[in-house]
N, C-alpha and C. Protein backbone atom coordinates (compact mmCIF):
# COMPACT_ATOMS: atom_id res chain seq x y z
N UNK A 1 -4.16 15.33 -9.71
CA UNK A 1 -3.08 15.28 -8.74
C UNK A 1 -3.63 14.71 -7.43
N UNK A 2 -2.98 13.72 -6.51
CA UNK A 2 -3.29 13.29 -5.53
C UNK A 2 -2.54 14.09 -4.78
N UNK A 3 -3.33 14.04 -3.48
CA UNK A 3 -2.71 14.17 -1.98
C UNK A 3 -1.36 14.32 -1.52
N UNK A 4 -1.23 12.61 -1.41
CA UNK A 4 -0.07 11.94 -0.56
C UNK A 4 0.22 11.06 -1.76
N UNK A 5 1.16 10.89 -1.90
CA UNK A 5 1.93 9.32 -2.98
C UNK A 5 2.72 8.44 -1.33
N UNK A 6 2.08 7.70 -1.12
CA UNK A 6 3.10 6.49 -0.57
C UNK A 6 4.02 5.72 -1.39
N UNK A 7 5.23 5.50 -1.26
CA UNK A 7 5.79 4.28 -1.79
C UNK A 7 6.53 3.23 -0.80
N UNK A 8 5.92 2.15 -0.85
CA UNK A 8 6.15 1.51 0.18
C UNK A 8 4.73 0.67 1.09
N UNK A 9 4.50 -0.60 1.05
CA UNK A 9 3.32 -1.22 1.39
C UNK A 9 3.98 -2.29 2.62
N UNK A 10 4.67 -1.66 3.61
CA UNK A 10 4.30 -2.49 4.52
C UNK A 10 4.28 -1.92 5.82
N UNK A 11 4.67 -1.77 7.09
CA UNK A 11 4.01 -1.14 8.32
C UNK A 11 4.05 0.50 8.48
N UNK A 12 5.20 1.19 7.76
CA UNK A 12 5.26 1.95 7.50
C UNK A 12 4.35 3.14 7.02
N UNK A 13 4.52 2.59 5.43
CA UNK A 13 3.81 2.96 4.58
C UNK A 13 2.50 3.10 4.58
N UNK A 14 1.67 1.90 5.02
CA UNK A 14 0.53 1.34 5.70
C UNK A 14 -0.29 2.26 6.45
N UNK A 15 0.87 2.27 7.30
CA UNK A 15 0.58 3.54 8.26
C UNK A 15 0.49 4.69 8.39
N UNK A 16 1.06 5.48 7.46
CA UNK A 16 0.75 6.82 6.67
C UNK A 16 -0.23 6.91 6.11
N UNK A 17 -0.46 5.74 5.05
CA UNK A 17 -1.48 5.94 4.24
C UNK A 17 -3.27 5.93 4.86
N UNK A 18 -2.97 4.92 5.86
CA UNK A 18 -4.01 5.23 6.73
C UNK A 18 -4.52 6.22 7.54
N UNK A 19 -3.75 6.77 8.23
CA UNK A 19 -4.07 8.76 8.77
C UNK A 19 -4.44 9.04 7.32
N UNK A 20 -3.59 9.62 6.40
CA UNK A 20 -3.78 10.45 5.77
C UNK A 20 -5.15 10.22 5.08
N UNK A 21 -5.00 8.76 4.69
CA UNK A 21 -6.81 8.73 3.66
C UNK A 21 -7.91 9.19 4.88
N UNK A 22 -7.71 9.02 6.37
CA UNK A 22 -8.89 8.46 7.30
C UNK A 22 -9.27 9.96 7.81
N UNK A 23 -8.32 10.73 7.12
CA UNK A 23 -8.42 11.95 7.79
C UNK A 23 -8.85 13.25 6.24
N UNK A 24 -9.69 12.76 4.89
CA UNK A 24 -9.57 12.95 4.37
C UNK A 24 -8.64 13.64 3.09
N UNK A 25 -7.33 13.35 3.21
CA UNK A 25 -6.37 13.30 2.06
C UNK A 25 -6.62 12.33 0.63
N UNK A 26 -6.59 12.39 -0.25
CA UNK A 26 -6.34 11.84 -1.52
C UNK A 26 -4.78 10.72 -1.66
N UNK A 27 -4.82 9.78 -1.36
CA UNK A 27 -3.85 9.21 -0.94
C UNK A 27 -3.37 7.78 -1.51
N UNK A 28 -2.66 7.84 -2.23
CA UNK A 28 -2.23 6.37 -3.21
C UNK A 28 -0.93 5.82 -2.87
N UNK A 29 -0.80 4.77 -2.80
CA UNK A 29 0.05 3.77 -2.42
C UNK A 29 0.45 2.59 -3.41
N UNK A 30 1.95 2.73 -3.39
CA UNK A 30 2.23 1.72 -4.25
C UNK A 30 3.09 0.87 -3.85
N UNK A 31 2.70 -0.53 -4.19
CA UNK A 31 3.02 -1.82 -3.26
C UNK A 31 3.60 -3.09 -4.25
N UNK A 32 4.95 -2.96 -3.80
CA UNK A 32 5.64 -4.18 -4.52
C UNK A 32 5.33 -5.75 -3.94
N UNK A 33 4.97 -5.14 -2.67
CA UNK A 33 4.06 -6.67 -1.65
C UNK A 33 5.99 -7.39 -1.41
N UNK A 34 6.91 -6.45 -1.40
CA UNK A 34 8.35 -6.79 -1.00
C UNK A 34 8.57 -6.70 0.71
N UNK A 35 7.74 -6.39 1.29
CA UNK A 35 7.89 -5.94 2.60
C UNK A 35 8.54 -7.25 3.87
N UNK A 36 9.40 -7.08 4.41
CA UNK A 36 10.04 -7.51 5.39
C UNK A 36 8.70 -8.07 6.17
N UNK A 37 7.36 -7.73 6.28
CA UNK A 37 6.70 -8.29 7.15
C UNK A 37 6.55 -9.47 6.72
N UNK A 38 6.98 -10.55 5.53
CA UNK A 38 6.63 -11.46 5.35
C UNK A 38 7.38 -12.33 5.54
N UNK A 39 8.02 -12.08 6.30
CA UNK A 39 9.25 -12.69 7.04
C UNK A 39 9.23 -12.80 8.65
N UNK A 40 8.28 -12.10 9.23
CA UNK A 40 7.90 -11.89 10.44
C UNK A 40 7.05 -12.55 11.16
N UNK A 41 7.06 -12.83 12.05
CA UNK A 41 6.05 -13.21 13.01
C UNK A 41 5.25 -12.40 14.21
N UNK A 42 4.54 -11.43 14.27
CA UNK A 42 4.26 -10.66 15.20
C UNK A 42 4.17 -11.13 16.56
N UNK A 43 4.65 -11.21 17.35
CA UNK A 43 4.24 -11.27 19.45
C UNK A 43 4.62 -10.23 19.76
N UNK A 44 5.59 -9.47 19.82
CA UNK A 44 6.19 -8.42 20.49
C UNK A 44 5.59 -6.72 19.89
N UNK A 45 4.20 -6.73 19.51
CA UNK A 45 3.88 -5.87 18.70
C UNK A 45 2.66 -5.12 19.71
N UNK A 46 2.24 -3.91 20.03
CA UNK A 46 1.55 -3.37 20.90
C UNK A 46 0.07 -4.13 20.58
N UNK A 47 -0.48 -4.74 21.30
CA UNK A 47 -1.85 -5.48 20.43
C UNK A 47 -2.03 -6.15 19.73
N UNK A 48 -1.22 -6.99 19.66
CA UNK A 48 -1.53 -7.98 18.80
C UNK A 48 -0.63 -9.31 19.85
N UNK A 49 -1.14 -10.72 20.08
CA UNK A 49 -0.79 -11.57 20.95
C UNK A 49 0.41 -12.04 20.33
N UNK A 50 -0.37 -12.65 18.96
CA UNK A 50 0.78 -13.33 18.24
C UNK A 50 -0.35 -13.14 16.97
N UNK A 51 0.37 -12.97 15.56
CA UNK A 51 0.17 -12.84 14.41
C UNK A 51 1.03 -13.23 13.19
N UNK A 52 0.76 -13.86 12.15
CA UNK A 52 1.78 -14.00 10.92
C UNK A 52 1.78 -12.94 10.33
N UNK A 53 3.15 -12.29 10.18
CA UNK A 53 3.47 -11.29 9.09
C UNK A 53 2.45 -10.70 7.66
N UNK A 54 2.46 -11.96 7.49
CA UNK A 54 1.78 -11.67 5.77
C UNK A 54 0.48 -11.68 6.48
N UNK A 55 -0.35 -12.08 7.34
CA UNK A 55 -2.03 -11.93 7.71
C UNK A 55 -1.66 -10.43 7.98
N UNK A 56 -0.62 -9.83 8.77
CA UNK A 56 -0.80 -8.49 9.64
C UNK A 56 -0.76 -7.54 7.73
N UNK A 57 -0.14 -7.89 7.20
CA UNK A 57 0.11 -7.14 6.00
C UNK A 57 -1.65 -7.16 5.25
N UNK A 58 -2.19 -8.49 5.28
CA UNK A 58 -3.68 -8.40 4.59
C UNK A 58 -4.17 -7.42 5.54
N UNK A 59 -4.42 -7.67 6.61
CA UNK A 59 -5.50 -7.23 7.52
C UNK A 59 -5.05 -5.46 7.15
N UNK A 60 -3.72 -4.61 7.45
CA UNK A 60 -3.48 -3.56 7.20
C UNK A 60 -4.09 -3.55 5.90
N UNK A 61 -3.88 -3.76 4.70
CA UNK A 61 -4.19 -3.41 3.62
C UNK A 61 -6.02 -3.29 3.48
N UNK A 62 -6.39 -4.39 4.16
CA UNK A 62 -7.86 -4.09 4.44
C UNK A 62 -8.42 -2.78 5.11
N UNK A 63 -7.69 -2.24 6.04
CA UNK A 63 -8.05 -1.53 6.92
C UNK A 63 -8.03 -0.21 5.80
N UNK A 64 -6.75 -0.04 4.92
CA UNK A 64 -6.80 1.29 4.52
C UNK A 64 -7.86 1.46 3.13
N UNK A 65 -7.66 0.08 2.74
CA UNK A 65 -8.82 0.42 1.56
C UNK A 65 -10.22 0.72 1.85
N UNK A 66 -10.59 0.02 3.45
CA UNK A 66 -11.78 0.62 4.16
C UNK A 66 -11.55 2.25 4.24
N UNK A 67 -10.84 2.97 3.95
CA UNK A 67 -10.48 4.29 4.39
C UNK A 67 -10.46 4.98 2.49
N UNK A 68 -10.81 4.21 1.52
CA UNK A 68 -10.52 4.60 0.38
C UNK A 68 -9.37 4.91 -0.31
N UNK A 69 -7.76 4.32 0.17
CA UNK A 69 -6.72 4.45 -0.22
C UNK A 69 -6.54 4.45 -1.55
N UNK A 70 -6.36 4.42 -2.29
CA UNK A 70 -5.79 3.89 -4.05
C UNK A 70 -4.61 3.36 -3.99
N UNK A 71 -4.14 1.66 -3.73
CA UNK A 71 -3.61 1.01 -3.84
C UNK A 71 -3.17 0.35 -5.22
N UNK A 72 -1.98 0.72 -5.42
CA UNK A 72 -1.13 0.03 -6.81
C UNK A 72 -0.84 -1.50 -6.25
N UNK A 73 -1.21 -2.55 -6.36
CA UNK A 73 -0.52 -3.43 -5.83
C UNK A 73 0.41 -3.93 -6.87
N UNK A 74 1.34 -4.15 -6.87
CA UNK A 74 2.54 -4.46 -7.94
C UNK A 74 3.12 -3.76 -8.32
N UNK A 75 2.62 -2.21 -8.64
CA UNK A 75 3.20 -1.43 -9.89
C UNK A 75 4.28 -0.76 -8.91
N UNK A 76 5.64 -0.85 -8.94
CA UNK A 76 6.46 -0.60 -8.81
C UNK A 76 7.04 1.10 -9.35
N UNK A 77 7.11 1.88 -8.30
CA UNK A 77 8.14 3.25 -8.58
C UNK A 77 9.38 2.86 -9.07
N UNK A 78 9.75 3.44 -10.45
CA UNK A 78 11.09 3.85 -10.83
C UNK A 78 11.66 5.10 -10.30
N UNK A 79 11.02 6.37 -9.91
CA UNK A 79 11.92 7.50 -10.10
C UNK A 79 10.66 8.67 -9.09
N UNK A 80 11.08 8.99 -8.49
CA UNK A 80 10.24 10.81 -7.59
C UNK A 80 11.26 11.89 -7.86
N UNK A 81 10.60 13.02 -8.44
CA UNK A 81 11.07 13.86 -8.33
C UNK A 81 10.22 15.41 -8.01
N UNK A 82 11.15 16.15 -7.20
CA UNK A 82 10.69 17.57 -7.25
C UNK A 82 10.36 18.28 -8.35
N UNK A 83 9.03 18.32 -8.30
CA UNK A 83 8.54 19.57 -10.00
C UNK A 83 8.52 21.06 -10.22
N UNK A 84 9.49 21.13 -8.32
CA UNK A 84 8.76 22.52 -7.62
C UNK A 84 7.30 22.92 -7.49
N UNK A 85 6.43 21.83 -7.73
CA UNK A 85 4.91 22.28 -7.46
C UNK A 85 4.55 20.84 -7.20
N UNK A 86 5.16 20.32 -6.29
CA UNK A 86 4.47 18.69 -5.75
C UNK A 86 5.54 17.92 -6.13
N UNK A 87 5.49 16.60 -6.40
CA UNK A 87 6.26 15.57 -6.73
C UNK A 87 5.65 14.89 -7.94
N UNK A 88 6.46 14.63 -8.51
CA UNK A 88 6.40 13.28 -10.01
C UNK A 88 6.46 12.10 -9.49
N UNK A 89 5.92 11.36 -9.35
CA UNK A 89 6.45 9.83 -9.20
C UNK A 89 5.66 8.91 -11.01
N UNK A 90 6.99 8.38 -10.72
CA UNK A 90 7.08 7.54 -11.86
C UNK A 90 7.00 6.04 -11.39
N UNK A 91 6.09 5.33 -12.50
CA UNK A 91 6.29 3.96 -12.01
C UNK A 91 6.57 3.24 -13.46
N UNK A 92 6.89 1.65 -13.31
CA UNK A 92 6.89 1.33 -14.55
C UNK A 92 5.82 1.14 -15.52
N UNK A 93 4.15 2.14 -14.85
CA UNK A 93 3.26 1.66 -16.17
C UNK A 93 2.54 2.99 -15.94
N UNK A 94 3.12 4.34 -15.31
CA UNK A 94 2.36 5.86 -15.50
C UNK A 94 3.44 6.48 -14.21
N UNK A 95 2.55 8.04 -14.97
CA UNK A 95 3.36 8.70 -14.18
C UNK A 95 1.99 9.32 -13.46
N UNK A 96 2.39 10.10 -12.21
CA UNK A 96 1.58 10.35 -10.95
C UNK A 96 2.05 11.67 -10.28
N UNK A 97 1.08 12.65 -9.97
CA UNK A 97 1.05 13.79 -9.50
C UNK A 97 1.33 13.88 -8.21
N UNK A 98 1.96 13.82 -7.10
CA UNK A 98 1.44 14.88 -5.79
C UNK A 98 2.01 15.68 -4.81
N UNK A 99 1.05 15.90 -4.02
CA UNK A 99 1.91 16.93 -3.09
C UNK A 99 3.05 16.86 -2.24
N UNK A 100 2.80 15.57 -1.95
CA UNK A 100 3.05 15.19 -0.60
C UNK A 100 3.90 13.68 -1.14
N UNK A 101 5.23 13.29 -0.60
CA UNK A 101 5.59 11.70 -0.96
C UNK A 101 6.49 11.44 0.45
N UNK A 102 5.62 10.01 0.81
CA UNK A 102 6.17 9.22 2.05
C UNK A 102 6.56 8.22 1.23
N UNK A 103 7.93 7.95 1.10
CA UNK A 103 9.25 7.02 1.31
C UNK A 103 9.33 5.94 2.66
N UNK A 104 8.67 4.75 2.00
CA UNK A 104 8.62 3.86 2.83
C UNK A 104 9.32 2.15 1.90
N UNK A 105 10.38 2.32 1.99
CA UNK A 105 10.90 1.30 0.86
C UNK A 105 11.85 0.55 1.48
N UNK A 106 12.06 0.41 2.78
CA UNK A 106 12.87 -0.43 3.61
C UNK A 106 14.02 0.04 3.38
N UNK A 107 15.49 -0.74 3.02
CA UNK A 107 16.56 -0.43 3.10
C UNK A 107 16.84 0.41 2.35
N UNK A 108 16.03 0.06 0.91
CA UNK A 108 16.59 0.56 -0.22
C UNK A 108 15.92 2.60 -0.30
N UNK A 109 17.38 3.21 -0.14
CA UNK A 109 16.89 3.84 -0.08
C UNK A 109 17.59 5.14 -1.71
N UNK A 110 17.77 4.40 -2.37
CA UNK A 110 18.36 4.59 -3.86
C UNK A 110 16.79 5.94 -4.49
N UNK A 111 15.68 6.03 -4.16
CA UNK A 111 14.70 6.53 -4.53
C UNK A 111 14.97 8.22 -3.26
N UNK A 112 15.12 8.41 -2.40
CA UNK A 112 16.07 9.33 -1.54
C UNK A 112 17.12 10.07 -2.44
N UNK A 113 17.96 8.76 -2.61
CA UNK A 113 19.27 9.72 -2.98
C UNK A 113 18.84 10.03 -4.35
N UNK A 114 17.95 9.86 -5.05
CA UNK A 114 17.91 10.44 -6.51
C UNK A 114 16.96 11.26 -6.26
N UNK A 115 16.56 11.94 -4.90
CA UNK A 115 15.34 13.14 -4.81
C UNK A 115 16.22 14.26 -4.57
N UNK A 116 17.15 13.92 -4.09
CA UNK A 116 18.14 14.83 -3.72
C UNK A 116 17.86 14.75 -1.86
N UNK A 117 17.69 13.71 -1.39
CA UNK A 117 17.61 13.75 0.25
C UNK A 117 19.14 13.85 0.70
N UNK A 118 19.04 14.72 1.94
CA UNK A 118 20.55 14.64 3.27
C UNK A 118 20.67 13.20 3.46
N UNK A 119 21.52 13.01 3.60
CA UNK A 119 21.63 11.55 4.32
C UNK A 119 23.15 11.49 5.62
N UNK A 120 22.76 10.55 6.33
CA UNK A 120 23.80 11.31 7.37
C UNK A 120 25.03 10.45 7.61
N UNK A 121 26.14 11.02 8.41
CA UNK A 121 27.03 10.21 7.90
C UNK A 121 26.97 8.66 8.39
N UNK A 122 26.38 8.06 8.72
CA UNK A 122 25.65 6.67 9.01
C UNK A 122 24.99 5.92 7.58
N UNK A 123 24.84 6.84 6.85
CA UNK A 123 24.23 6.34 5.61
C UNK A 123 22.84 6.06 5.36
N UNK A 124 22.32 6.76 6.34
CA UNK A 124 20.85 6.62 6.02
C UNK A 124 20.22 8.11 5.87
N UNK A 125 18.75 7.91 5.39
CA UNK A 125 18.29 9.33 5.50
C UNK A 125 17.73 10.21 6.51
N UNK A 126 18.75 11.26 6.44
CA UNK A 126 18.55 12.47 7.66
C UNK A 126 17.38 12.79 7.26
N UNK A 127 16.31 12.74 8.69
CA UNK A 127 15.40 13.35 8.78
C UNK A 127 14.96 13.98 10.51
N UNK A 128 14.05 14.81 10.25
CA UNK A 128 13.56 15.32 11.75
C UNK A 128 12.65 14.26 12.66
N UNK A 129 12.25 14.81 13.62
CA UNK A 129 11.30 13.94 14.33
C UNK A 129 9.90 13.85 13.52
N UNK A 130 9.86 14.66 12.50
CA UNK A 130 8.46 14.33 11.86
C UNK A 130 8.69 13.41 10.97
N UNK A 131 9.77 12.83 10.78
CA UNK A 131 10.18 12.11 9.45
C UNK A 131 10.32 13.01 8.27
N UNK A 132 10.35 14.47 8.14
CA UNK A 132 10.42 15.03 6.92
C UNK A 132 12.13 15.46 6.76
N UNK A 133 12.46 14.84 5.71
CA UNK A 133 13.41 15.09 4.89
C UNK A 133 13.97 16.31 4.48
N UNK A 134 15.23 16.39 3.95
CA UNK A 134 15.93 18.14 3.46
C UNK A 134 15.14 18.45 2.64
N UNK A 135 14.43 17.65 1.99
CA UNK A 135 13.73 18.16 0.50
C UNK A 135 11.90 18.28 1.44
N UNK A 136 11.27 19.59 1.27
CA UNK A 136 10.04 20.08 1.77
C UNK A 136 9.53 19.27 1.22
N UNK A 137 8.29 18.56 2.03
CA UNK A 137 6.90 17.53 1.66
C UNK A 137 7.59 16.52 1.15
N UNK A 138 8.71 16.09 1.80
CA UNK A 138 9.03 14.69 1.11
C UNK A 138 9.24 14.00 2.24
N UNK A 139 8.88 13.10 2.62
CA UNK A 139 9.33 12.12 3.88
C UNK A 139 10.11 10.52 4.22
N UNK A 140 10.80 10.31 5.09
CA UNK A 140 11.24 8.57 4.59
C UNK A 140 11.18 8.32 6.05
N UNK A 141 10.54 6.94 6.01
CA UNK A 141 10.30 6.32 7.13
C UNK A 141 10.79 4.72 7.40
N UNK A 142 10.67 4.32 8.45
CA UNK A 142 10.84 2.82 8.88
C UNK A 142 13.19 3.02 8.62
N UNK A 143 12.72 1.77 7.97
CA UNK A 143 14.57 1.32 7.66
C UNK A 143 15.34 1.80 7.29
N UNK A 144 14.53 2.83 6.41
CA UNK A 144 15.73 3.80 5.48
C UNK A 144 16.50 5.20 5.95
N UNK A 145 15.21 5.36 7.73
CA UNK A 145 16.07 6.44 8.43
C UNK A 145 16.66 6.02 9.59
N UNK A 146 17.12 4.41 10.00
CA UNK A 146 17.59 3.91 10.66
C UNK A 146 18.70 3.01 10.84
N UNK A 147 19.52 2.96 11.18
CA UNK A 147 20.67 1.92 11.25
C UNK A 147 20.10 0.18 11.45
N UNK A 148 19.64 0.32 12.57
CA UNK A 148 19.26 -1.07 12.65
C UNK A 148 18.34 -1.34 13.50
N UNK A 149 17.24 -0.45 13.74
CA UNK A 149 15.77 -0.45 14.73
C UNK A 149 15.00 -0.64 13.62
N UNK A 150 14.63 -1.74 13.43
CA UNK A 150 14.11 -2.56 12.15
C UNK A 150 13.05 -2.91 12.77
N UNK A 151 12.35 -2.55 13.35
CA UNK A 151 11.18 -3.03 14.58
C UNK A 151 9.81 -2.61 13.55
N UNK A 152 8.44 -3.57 13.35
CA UNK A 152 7.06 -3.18 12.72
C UNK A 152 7.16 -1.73 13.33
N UNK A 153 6.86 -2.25 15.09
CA UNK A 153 5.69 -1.01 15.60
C UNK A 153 6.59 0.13 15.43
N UNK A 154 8.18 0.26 15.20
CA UNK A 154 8.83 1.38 14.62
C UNK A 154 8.55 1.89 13.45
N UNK A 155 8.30 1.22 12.87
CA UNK A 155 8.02 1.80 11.43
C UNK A 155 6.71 2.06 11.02
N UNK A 156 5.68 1.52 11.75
CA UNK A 156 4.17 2.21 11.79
C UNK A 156 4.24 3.63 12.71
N UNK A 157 5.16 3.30 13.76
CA UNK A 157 5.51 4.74 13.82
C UNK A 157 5.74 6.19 12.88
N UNK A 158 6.47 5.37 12.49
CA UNK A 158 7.69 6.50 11.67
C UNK A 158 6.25 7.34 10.33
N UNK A 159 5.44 5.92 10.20
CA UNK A 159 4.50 6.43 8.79
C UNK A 159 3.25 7.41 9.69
N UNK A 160 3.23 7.10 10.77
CA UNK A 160 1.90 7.82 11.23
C UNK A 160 2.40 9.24 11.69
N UNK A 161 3.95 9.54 11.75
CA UNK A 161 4.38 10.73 12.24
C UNK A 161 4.20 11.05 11.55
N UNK A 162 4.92 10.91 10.32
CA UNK A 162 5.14 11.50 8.66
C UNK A 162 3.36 12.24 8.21
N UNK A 163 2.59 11.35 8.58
CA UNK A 163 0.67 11.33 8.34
C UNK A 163 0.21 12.50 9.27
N UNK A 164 0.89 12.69 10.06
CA UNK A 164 0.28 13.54 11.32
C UNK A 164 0.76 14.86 10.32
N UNK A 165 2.25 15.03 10.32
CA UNK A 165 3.22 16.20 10.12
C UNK A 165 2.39 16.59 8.59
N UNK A 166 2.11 15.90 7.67
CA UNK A 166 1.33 16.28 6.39
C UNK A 166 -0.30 16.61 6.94
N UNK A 167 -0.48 16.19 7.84
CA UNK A 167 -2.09 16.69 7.81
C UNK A 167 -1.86 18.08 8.98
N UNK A 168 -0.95 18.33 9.71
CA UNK A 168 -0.36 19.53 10.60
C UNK A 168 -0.89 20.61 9.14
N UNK A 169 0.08 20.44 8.42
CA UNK A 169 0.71 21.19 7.12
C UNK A 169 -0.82 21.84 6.48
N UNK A 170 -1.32 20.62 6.29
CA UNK A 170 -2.79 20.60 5.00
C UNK A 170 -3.67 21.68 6.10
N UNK A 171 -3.96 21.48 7.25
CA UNK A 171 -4.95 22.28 8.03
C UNK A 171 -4.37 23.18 8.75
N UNK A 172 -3.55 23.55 8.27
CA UNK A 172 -2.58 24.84 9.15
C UNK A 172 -2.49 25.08 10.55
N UNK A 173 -2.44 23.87 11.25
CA UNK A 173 -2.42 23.79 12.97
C UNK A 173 -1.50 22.74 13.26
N UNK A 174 -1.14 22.12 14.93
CA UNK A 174 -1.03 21.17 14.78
C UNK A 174 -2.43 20.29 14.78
N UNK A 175 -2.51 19.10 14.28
CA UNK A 175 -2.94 17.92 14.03
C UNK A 175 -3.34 16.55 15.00
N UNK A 176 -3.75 16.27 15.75
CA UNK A 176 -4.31 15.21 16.36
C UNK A 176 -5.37 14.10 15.83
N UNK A 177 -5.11 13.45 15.56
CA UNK A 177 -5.86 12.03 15.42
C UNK A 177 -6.28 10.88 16.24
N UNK A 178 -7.38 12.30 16.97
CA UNK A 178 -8.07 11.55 18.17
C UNK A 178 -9.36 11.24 17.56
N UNK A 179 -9.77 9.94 17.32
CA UNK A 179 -11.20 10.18 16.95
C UNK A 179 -11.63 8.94 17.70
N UNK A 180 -13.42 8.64 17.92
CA UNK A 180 -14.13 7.70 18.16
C UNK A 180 -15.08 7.28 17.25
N UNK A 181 -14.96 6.27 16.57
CA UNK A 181 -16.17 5.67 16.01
C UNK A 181 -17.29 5.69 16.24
N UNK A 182 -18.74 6.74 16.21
CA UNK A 182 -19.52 6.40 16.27
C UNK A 182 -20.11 4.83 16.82
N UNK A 183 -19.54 3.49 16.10
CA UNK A 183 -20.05 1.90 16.86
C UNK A 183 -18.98 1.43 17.80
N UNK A 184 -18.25 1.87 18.35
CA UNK A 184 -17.53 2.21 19.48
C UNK A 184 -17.89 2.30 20.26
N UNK A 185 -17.71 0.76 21.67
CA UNK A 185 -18.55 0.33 22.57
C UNK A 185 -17.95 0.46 23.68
């Protein structure tokens, strides 16, 4: 059984998966490589001048596998469900254990409504300021809990809240992810 199940590989998702692996969680991610960032052009992004979408998507994906993520690239989720002892996620080539599942799938948020998530009358999924969902240890972030704030640095948001609120949980406090690199000049 893993950690965290991400579904969802682009700023979001990304971004969860990174707290959570960097902060020792067990943490797998599965990536249809469908992400809206490849459609993007980064300037308006905290730190970064100007960037192409699909480089910001390599460079993230670099960053978390430096962190030991377990990245599916391709293998696509069919189905999550509550087992009452973690989550099932299903994909089309295995099925997968865990505790913890961040919902990072852009619009589509068809993987929600078959978990049994609130959704509000706007049509997206109700969630708190941590990003956690009606259903305990389940989370959805970026597009799918928003009308139309379709923004990266929103949705790296939304995954690092979700990362914080699961590692709150795992160490029974709140959670900060203040650290310095040792080669940190």
């Amino acid at each position: 059984m893993t950690d965290v199940a991400v579904v969802g590989g682009g700023a979001a998702g990304l971004s969860a998966a990174l707290f959570t692996a960097k902060n020792g969680l067990d943490t797998v991610v599965f990536d249809t490589d469908e992400t809206w960032m490849h459609m993007a052009h980064l300037f308006n992004y905290l730190g970064i001048d100007s960037q192409d979408g699909s480089a910001f998507v390599e460079d993230a994906r670099e960053q978390v596998d430096s962190f030991g993520v377990d990245r599916h690239q391709g293998e696509e989720v069919t189905a999550v469900a509550d087992d009452g002892d973690g989550f099932t996620v299903e994909t089309d080539e295995d099925t997968y254990a865990a505790d913890y599942v961040v919902l990072a799938t852009g619009t589509d948020r068809s993987l929600a409504e078959d978990l049994g998530c609130a959704f509000t009358d706007e049509d997206v999924v109700n969630v708190d300021v941590s990003m956690e969902t009606s259903v305990d240890d389940a989370y959805a972030t970026g597009a799918m809990v928003r009308v139309e704030e379709w923004q990266a640095v929103i949705s790296a948001g939304d995954g690092a809240a979700a990362a914080l609120n699961v590692l709150s949980k795992e160490k029974g406090e709140h959670f900060h992810d203040f650290d310095t690199p040792e080669d940190a000049e």
